[in-house]
Protein backbone atom coordinates (compact mmCIF):
# COMPACT_ATOMS: atom_id res chain seq x y z
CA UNK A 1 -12.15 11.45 -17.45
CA UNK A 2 -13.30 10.19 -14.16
CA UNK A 3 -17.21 9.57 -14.29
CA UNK A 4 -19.08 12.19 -11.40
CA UNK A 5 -20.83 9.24 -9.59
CA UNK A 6 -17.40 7.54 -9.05
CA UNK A 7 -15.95 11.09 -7.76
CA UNK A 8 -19.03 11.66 -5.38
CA UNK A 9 -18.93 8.79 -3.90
CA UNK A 10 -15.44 8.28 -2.90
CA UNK A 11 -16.07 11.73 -1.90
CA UNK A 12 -19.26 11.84 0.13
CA UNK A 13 -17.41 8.50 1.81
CA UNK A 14 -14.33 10.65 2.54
CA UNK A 15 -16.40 13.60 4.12
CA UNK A 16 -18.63 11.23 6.22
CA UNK A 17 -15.49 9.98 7.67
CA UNK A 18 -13.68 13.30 8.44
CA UNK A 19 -16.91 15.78 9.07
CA UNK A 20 -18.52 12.69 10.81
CA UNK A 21 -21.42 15.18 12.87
CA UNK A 22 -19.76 18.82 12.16
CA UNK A 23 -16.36 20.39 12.41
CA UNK A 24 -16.38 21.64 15.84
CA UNK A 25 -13.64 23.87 15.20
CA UNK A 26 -14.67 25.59 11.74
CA UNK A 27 -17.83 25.88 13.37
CA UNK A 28 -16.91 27.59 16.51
CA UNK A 29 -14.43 30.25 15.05
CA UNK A 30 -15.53 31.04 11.07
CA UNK A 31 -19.37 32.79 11.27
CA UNK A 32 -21.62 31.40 8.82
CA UNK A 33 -21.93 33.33 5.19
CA UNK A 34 -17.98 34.18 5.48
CA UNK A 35 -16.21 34.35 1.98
CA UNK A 36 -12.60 33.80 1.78
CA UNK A 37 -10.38 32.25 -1.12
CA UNK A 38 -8.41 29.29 -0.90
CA UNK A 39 -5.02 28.96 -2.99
CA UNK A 40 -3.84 25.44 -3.31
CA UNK A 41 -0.27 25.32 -4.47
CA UNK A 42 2.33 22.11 -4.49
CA UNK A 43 5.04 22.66 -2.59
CA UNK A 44 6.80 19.20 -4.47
CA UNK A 45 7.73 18.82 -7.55
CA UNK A 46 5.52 15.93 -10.04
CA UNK A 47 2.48 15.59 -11.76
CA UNK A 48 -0.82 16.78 -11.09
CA UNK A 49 -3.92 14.28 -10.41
CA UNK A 50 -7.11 14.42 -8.79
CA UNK A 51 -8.31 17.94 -8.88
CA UNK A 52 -11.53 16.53 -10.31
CA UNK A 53 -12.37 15.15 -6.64
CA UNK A 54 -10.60 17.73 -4.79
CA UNK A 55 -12.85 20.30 -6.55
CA UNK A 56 -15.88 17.89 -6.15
CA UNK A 57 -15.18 17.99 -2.41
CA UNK A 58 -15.61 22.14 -2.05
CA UNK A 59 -18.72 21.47 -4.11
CA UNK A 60 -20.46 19.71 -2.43
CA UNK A 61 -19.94 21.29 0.95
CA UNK A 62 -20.74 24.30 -0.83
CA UNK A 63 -22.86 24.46 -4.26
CA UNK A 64 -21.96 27.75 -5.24
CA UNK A 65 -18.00 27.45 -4.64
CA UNK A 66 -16.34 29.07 -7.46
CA UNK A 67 -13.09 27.23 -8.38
CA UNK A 68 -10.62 28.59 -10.82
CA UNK A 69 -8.28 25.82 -11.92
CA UNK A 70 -4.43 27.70 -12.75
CA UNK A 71 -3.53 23.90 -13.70
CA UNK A 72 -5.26 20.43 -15.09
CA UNK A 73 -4.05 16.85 -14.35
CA UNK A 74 -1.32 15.93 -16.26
CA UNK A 75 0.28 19.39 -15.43
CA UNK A 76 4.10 19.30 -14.26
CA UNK A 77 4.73 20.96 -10.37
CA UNK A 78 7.08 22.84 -9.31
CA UNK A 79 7.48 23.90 -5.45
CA UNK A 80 5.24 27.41 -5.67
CA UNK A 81 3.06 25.95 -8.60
CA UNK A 82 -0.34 27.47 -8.05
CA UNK A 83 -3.19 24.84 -8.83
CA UNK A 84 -6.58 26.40 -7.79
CA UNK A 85 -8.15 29.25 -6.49
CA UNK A 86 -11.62 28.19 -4.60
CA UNK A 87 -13.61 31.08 -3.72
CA UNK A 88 -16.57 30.50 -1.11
CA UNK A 89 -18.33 29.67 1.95
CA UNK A 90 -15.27 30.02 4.59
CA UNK A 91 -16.46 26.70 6.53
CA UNK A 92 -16.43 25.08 3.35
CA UNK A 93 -13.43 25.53 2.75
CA UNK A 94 -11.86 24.84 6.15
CA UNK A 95 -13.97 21.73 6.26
CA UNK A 96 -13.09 20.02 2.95
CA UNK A 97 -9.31 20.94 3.05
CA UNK A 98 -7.81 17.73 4.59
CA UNK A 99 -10.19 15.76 1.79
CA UNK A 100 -9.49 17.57 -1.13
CA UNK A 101 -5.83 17.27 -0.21
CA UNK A 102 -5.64 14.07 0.92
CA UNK A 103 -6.73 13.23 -2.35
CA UNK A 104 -4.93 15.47 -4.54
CA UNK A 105 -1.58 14.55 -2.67
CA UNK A 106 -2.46 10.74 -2.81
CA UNK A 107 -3.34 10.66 -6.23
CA UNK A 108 -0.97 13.31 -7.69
CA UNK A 109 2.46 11.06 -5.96
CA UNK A 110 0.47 8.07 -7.90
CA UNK A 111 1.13 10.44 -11.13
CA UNK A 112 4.62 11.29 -10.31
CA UNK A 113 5.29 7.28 -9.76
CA UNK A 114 3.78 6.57 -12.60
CA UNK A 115 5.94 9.46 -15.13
CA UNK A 116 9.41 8.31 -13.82
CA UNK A 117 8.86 5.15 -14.54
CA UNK A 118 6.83 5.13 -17.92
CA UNK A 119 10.24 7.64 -18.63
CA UNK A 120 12.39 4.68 -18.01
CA UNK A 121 10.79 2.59 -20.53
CA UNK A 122 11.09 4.88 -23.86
CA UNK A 123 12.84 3.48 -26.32
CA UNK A 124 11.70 -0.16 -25.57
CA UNK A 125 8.49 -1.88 -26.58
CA UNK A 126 7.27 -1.88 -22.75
CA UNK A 127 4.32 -1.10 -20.98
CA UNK A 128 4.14 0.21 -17.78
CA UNK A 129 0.82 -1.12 -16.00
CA UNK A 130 -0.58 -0.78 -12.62
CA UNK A 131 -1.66 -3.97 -10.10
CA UNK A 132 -4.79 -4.70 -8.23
CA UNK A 133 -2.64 -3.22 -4.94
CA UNK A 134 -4.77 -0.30 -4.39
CA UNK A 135 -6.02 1.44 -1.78
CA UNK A 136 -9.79 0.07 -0.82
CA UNK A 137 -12.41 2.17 -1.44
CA UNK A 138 -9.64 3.86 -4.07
CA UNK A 139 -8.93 1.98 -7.03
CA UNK A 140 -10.67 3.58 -9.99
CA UNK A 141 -9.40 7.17 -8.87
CA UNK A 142 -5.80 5.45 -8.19
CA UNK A 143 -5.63 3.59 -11.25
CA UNK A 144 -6.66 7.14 -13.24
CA UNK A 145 -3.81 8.88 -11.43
CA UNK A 146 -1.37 6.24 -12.77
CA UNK A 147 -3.21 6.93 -16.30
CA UNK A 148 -2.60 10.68 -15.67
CA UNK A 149 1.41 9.72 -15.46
CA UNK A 150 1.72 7.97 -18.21
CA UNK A 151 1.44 4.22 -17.13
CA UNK A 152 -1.07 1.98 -18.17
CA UNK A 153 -4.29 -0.02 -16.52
CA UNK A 154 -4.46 -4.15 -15.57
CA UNK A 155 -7.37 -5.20 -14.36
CA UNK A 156 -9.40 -3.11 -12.33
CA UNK A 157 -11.44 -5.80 -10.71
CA UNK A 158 -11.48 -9.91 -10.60
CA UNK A 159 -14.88 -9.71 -13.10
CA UNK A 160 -12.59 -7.91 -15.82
CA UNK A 161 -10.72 -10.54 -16.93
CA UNK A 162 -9.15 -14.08 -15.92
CA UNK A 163 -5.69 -14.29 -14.14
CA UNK A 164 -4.32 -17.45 -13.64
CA UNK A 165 -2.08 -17.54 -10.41
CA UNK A 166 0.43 -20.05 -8.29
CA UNK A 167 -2.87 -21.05 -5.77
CA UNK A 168 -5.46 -21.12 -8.64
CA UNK A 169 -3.06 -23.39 -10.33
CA UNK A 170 -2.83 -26.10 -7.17
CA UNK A 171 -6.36 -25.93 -6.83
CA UNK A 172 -6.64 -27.12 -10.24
CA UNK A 173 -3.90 -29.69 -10.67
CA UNK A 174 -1.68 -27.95 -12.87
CA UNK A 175 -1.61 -25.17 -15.73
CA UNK A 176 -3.54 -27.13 -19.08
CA UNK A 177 -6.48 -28.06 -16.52
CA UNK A 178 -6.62 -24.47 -15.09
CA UNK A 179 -6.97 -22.59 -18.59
CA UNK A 180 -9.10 -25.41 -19.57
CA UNK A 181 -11.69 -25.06 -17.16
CA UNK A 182 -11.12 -21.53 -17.69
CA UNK A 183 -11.61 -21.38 -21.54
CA UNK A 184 -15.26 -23.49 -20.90
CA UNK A 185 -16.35 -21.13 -18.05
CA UNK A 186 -15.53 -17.29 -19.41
CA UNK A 187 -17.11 -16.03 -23.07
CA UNK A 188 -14.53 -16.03 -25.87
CA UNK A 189 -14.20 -12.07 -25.65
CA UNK A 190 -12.27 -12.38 -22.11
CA UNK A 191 -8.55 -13.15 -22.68
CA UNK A 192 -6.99 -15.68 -20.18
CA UNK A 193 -3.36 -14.57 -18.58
CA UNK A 194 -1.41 -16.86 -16.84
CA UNK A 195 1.36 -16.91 -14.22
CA UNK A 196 4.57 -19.10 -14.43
CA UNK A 197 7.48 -19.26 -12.52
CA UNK A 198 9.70 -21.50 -15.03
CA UNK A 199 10.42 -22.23 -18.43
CA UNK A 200 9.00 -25.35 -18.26
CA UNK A 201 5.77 -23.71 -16.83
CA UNK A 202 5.77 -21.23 -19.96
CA UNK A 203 6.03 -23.89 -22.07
CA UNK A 204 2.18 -25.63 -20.72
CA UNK A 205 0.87 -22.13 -20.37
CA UNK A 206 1.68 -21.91 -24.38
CA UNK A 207 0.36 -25.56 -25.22
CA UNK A 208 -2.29 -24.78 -23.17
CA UNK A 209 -3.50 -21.72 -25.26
CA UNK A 210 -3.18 -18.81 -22.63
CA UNK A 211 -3.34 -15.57 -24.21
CA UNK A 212 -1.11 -13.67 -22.10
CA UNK A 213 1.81 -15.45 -19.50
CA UNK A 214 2.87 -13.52 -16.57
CA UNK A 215 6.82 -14.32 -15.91
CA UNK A 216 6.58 -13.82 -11.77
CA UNK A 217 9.26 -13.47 -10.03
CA UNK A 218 12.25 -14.23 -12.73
CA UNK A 219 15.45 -12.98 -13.41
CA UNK A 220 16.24 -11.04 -16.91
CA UNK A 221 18.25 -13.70 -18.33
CA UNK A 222 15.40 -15.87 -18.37
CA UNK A 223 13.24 -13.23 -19.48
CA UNK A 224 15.29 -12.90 -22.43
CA UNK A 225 14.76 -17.07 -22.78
CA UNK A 226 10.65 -16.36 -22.67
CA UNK A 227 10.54 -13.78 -25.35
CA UNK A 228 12.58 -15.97 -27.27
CA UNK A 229 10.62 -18.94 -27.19
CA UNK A 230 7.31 -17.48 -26.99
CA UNK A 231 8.22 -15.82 -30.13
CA UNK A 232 5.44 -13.19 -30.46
CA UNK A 233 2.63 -15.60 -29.88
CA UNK A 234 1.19 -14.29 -26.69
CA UNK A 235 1.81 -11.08 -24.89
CA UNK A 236 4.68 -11.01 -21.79
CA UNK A 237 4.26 -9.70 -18.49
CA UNK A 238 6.88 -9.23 -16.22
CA UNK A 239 5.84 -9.05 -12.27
CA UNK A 240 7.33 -9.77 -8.95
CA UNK A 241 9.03 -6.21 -6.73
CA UNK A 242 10.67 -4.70 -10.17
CA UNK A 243 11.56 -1.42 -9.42
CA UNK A 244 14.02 1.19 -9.73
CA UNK A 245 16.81 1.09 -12.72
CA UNK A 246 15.54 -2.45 -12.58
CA UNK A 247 12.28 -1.35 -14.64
CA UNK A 248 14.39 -0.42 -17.58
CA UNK A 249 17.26 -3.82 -17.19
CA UNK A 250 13.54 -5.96 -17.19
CA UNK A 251 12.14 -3.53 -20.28
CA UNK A 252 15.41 -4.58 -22.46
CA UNK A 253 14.56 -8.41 -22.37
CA UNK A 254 11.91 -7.11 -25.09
CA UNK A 255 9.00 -8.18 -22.38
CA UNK A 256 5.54 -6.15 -23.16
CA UNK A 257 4.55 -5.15 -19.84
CA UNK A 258 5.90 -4.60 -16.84
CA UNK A 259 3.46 -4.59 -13.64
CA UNK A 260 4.58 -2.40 -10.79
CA UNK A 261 2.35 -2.74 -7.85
CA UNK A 262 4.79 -0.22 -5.53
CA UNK A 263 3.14 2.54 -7.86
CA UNK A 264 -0.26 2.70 -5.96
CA UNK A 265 0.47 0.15 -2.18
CA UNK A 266 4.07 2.91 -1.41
CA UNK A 267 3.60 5.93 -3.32
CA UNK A 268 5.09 9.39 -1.84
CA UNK A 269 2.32 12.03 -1.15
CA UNK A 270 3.14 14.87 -3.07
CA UNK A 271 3.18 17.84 -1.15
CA UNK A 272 0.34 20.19 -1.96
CA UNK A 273 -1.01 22.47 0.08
CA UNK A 274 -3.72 25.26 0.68
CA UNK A 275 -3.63 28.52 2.05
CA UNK A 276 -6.40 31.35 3.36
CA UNK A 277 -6.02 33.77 0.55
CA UNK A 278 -8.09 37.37 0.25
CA UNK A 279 -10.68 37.68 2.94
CA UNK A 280 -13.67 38.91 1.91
CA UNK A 281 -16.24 38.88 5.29
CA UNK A 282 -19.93 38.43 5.18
């Protein structure tokens, strides 16, 4: 679950940026104590995420909103799949509808990403995890959506763990001087994960003690070489554009997680929408 202070603020942010000094429009044309209900439906077909903040938006525009949820995250939609019925101040809800949509639809085509591919990887010992390719301002709500579909979390910042990559390595002079500097600087609680781009680099990332070894960029046959030789002794990631049926060819080299950065930086919207239900007047 989504903690409130992380929802409000992405939300008041959101707001400030769309509302900025009123909605001239809403303003102009909906008189002030109007009721009316808003029915938010998907007109798409995936999985639901982010009611939680689209719900948070209507609230706080209007305290006493009432919002029926039909549907929670997680939920399958179908085109005509009704999700909530918000019941309120009329401005409120013709002010908040592009945020609570906006995020709804963002996080909820996260979701959908996130099922079709976890779905590819049953049977095998793979994990689907997200990437630190998020949206700015958007990552912990992102990286809950791909939760919500079934995939798993990487990091979600650079203070959450070490990751040892192709620029940290040159800096350093090479892999065994990179996870030894490493190993001195971080408590022994935070594992140490490091990328390679060869065999031969696999091979110093395992004499040099990294926990986890990232195999960037390589094809399955040599996959199928790294599990082999690592032999169980650290986990395997597998990274670099995988996609597609490729998700399941890379899950099949026995690899234990599979990062998909395309599942938050070129996600589909899903298409959800809202419409002016019952109108109730003053």
């Amino acid at each position: 679950m989504l903690p409130l202070w992380v929802i409000d603020d992405v939300v008041r942010r959101a707001l400030a940026e769309d509302v900025g000094r009123g909605d001239l429009t809403t303003n102009a044309l909906v008189p002030e104590g109007f009721i009316a209900e808003g029915i938010i439906h998907s007109k798409g077909k995936g999985i639901l995420a982010g009611m939680p903040a689209a719900a948070r938006t209507f609230q706080l525009l209007d305290p006493d909103v009432e919002i029926r949820q039909e549907l929670t995250d997680g939920s399958e939609l179908v085109p005509g799949s009704v999700i909530a019925r918000i019941n309120g101040s009329g401005r409120a809800l013709l002010t908040g509808e592009r945020v609570a949509l906006n995020l709804l639809q963002r996080l909820s085509g996260i979701a959908t990403a996130a099922a079709g591919l976890a779905k590819m990887l049953e049977g095998t010992r793979a994990r689907l995890v997200d990437t630190r390719k998020t949206t700015p301002g958007l990552r912990i709500l992102e990286k809950y959506a791909v939760r919500t579909g079934g995939g798993y979390n990487h990091r979600l910042g650079l203070d959450d763990g070490v990751l040892i990559k192709d620029n940290h390595i040159k800096v350093a002079g090479g892999i065994t001087e990179a996870v030894r500097r490493a190993r001195a600087a971080v408590p022994h609680t935070v594992k140490i994960e490091v990328e390679v781009e060869s065999i031969g680099q696999l091979h110093e990332a395992l004499d040099a003690g990294a926990d986890i070894i990232m195999l960037d960029n390589m094809p399955p046959a040599l996959m199928r070489d790294a599990v082999k030789i690592s032999a169980g002794r650290v986990l395997l990631e597998a990274s670099g554009g995988i996609a597609g049926d490729a998700v399941r060819e890379v899950a099949e080299t026995g690899v234990d997680l599979i990062s998909v950065g395309a599942i938050t930086h070129s996600v589909m919207a899903l298409d959800i929408s809202m419409d002016i239900g019952e109108m109730k007047g003053i």
